[in-house]
N, C-alpha and C. Protein backbone atom coordinates (compact mmCIF):
# COMPACT_ATOMS: atom_id res chain seq x y z
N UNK A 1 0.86 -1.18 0.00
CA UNK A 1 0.00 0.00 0.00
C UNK A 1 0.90 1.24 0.00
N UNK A 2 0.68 2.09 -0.87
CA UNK A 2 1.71 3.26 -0.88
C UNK A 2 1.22 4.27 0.55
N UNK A 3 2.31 4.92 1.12
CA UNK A 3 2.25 5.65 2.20
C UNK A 3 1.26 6.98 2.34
N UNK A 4 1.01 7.30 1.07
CA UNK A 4 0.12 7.83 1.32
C UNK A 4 -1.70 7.63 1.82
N UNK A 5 -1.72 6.34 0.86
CA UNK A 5 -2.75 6.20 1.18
C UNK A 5 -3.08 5.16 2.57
N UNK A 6 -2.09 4.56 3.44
CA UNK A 6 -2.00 3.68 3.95
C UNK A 6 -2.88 3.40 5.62
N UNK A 7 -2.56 5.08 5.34
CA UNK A 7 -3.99 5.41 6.74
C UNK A 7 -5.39 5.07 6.50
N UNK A 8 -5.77 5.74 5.20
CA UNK A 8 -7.00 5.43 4.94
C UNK A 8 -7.27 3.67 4.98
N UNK A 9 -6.18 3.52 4.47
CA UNK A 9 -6.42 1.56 4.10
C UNK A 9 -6.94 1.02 5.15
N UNK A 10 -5.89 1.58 6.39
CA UNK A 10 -5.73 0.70 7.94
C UNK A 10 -7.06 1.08 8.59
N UNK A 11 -7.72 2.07 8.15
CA UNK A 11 -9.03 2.64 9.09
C UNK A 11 -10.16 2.16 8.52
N UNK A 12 -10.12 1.93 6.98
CA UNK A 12 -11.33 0.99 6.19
C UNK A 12 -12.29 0.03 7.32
N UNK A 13 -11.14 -0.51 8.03
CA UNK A 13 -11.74 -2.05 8.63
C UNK A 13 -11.93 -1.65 9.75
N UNK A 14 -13.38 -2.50 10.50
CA UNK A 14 -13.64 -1.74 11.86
C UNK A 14 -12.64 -2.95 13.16
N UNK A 15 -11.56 -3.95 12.23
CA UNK A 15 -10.85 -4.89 12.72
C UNK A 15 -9.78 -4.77 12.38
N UNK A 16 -8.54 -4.66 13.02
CA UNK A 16 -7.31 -5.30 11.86
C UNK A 16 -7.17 -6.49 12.91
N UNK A 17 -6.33 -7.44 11.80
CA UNK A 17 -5.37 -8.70 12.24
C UNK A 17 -3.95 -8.69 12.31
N UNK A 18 -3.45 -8.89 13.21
CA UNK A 18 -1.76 -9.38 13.18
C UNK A 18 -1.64 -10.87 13.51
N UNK A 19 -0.64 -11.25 12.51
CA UNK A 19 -0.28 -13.05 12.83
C UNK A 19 1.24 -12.90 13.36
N UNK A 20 1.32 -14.04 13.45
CA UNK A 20 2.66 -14.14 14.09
C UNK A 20 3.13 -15.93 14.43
N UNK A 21 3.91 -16.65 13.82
CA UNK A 21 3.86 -17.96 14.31
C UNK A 21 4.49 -18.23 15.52
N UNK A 22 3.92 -18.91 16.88
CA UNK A 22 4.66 -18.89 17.75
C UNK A 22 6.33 -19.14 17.99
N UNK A 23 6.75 -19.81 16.55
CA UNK A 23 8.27 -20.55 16.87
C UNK A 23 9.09 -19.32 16.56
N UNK A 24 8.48 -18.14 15.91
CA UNK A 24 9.08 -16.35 15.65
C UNK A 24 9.20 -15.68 16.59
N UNK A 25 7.90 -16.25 17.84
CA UNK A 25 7.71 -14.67 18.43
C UNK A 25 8.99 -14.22 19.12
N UNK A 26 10.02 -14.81 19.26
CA UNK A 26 11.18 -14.89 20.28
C UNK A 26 12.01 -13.68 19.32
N UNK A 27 11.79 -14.08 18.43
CA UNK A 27 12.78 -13.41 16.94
C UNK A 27 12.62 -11.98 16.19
N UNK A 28 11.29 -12.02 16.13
CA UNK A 28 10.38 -10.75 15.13
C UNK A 28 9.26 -10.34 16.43
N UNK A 29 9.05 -8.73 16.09
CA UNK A 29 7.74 -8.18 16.36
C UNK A 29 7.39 -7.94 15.12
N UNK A 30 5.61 -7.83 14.67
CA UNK A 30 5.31 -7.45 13.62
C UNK A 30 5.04 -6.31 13.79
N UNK A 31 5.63 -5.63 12.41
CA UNK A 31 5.39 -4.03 12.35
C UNK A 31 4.35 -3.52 12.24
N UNK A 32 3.71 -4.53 11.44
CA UNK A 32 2.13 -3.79 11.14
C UNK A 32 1.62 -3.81 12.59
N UNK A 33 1.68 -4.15 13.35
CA UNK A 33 1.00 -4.00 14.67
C UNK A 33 0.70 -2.48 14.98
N UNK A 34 1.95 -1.25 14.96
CA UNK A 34 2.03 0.25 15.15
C UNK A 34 1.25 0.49 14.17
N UNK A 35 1.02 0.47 13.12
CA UNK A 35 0.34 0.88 11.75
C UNK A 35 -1.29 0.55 12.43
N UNK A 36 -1.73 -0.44 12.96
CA UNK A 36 -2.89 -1.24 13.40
C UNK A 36 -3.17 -0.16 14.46
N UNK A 37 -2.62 -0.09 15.75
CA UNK A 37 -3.07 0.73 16.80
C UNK A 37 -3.17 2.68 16.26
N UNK A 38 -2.05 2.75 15.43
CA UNK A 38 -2.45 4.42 14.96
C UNK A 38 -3.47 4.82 14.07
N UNK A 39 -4.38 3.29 13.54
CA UNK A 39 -5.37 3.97 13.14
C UNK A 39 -6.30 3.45 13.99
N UNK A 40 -6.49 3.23 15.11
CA UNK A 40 -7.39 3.27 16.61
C UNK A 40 -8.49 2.21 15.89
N UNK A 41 -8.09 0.81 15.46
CA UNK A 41 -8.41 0.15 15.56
C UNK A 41 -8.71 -1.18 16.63
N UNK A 42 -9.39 -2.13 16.66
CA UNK A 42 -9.36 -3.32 18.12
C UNK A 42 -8.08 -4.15 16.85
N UNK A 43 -7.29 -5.49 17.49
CA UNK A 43 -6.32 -5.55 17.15
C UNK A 43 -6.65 -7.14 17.40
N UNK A 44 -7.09 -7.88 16.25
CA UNK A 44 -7.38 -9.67 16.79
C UNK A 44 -5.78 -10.47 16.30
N UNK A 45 -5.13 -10.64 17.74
CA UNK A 45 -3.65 -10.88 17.17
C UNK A 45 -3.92 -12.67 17.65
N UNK A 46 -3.47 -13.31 15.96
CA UNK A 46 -3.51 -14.78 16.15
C UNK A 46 -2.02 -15.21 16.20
N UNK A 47 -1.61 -15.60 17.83
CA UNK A 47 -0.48 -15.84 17.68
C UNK A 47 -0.18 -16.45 19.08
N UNK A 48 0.97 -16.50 19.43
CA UNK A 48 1.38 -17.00 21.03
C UNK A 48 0.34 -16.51 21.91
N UNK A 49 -0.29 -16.63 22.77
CA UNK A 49 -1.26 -15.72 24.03
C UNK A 49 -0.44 -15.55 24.92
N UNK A 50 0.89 -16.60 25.52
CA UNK A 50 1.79 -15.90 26.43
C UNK A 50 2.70 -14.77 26.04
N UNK A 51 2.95 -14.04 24.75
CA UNK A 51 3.99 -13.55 24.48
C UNK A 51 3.49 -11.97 24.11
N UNK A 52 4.36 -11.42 24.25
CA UNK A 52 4.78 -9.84 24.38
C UNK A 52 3.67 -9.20 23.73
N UNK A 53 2.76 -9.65 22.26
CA UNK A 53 1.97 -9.18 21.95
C UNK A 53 0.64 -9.13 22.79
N UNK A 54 -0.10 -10.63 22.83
CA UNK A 54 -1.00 -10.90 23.89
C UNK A 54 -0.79 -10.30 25.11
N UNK A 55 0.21 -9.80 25.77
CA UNK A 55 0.09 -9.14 26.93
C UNK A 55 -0.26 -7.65 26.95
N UNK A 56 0.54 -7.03 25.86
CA UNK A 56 0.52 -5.66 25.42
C UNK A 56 -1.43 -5.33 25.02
N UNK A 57 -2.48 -6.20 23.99
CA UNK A 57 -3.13 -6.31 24.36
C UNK A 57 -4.78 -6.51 25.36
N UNK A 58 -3.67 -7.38 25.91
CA UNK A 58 -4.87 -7.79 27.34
C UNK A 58 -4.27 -6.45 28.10
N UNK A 59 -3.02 -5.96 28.52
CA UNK A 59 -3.14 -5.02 29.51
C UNK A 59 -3.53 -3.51 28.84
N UNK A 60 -3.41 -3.27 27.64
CA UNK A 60 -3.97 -2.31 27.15
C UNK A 60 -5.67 -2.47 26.80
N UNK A 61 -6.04 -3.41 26.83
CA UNK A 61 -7.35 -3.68 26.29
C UNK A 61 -7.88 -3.21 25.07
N UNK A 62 -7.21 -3.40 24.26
CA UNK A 62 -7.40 -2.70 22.75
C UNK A 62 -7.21 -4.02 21.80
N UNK A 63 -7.36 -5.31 22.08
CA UNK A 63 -7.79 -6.28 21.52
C UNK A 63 -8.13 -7.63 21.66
N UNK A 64 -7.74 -8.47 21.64
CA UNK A 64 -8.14 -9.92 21.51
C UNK A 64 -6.69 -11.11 21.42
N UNK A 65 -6.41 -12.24 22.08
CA UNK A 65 -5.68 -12.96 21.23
C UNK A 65 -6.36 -14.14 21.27
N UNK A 66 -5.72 -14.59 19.79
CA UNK A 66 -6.40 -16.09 19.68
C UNK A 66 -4.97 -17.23 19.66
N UNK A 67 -5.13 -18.42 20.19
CA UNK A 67 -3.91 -19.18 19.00
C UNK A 67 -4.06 -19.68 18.21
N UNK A 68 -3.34 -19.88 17.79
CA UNK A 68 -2.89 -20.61 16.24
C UNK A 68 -4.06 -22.04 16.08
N UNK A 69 -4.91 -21.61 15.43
CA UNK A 69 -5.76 -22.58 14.74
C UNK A 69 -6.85 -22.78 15.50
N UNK A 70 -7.02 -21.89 16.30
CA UNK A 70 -8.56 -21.81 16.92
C UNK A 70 -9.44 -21.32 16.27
N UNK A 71 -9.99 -21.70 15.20
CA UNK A 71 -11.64 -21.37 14.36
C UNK A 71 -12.73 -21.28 15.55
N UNK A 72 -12.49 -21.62 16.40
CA UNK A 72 -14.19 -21.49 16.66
C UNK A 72 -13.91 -20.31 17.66
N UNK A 73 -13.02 -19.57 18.48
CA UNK A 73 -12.55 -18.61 18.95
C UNK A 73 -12.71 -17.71 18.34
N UNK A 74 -12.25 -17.92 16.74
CA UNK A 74 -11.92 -16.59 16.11
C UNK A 74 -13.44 -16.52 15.55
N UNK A 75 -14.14 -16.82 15.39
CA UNK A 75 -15.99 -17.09 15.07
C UNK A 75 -16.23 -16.73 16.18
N UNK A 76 -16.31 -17.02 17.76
CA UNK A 76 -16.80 -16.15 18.33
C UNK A 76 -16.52 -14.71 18.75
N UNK A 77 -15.05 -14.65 18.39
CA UNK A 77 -14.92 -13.06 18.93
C UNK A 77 -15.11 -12.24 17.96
N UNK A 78 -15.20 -12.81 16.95
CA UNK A 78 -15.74 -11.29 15.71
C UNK A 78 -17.45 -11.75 15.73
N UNK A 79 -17.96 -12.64 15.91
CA UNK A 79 -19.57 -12.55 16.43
C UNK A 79 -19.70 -11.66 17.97
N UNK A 80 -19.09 -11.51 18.59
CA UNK A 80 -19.19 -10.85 20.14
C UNK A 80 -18.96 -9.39 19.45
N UNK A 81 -17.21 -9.24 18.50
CA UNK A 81 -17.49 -7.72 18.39
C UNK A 81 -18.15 -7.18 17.23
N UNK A 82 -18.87 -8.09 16.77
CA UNK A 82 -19.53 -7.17 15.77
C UNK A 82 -20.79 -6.89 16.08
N UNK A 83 -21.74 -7.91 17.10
CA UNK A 83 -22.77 -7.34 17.67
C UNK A 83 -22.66 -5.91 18.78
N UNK A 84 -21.36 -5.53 18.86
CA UNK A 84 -20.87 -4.32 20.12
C UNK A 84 -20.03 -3.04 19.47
N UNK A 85 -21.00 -2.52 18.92
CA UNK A 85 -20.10 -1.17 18.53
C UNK A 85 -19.63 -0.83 19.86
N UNK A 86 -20.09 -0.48 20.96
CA UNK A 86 -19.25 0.20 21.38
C UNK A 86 -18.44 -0.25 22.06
N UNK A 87 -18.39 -1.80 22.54
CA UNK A 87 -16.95 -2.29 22.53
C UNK A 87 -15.59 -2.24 21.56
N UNK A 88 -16.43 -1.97 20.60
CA UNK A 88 -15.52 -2.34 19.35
C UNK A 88 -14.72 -0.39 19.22
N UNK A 89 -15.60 0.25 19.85
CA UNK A 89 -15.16 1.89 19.73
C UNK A 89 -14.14 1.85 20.82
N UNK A 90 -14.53 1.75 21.92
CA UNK A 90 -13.27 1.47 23.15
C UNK A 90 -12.25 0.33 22.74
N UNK A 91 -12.15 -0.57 22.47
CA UNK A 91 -10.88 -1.11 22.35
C UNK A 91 -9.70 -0.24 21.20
N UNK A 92 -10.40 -0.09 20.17
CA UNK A 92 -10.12 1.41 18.65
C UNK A 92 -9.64 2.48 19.88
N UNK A 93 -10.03 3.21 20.62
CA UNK A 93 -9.53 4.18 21.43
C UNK A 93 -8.60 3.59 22.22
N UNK A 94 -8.53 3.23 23.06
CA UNK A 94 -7.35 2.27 23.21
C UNK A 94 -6.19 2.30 22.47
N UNK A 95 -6.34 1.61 21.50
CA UNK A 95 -5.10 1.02 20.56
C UNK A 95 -4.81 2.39 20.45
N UNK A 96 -5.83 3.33 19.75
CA UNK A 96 -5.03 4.53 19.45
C UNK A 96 -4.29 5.80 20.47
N UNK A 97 -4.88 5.08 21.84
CA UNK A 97 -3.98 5.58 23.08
C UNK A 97 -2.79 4.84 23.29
N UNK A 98 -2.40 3.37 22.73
CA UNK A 98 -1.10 3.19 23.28
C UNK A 98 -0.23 3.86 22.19
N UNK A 99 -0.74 3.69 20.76
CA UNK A 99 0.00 4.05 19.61
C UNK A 99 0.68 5.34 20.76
N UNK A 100 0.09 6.46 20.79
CA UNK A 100 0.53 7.52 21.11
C UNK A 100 1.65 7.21 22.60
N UNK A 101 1.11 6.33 23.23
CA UNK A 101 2.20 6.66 24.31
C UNK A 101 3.93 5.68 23.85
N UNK A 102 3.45 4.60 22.98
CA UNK A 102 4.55 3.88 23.27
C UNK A 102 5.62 3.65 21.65
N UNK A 103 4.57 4.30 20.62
CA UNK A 103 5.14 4.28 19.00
C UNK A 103 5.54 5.23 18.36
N UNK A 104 5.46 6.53 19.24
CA UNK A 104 5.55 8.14 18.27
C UNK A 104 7.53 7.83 17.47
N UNK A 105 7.07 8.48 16.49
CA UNK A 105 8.58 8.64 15.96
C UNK A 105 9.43 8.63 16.72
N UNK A 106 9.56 9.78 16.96
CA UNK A 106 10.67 10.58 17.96
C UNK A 106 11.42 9.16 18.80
N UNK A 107 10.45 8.64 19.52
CA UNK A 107 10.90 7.67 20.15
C UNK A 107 11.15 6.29 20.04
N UNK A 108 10.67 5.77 18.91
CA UNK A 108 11.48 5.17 17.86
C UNK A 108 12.66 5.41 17.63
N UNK A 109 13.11 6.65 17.53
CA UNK A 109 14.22 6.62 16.64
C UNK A 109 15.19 6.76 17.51
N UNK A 110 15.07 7.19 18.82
CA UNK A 110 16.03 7.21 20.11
C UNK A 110 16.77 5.42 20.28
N UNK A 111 15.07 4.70 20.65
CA UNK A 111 15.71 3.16 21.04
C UNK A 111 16.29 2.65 19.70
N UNK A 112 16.20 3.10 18.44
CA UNK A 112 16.94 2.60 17.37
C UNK A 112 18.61 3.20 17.55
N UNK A 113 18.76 4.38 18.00
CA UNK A 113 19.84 4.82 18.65
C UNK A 113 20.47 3.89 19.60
N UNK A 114 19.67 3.83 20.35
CA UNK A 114 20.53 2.88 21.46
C UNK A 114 20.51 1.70 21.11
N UNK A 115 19.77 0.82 20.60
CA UNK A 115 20.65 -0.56 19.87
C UNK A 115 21.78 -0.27 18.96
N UNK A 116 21.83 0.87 18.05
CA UNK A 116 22.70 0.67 16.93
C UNK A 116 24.33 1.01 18.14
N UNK A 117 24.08 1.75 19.01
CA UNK A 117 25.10 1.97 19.91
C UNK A 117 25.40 0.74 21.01
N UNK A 118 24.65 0.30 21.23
CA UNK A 118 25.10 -1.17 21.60
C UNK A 118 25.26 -1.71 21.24
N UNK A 119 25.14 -2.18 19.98
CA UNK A 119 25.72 -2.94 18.73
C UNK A 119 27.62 -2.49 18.69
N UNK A 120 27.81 -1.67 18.37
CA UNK A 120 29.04 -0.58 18.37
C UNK A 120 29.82 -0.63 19.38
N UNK A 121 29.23 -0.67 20.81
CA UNK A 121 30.10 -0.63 21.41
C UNK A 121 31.24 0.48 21.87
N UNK A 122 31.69 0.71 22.75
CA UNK A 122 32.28 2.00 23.21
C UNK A 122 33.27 2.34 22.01
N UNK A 123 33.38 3.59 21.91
CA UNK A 123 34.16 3.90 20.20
C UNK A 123 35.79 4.50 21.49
């Protein structure tokens, strides 16, 4: 999706999804996840439930996790949020409250600082 239009894309859906296979989660975060919460969407992440995403999540309350190959989970929680706008509006506020506290640029680009400097090592 080109950057311009990529907001509009992410806000289309009154859902986004992030996957993730559990034998990764140790390895990768998915990016689209920040893209997902800044357009104050609920966030149905099918992936580990113990791991960094599922917690971020449940303690933010801005979505759902399922695991890996639960159909009848993932059938009931988009039947639960689609009968609940306004669950489905609060978890969207949410997401788009952590976006802001924990994804802004600025601060991105600091902890990208400090890995590339720990990488490096004292000069």
């Amino acid at each position: 999706e080109p950057r311009e239009t990529l907001a509009a894309s992410l806000a289309a859906a009154d859902v986004q999804l992030v996957t993730l296979l559990p034998d990764y989660s140790s390895l990768v975060y998915p990016s689209k996840l920040a893209g997902v919460l800044a357009a104050g969407r609920p966030v149905l992440f099918v992936g580990p439930p113990g791991g960094d995403i599922a917690r971020l999540l449940q303690q933010e309350d801005c979505g759902a996790t399922l695991a890996p190959g639960d159909a009848a989970g993932l059938a009931d929680t988009l039947t639960r949020w689609k009968g609940d706008t306004g669950l489905l509006a609060r978890l969207g506020s949410n997401a788009r409250a952590i976006y802001e506290r924990q994804f802004p640029f600025d601060r991105a680009l600091i902890q990208w600082e400090d890995v590339l400097r720990h990488c490096v090592g004292p000069q």
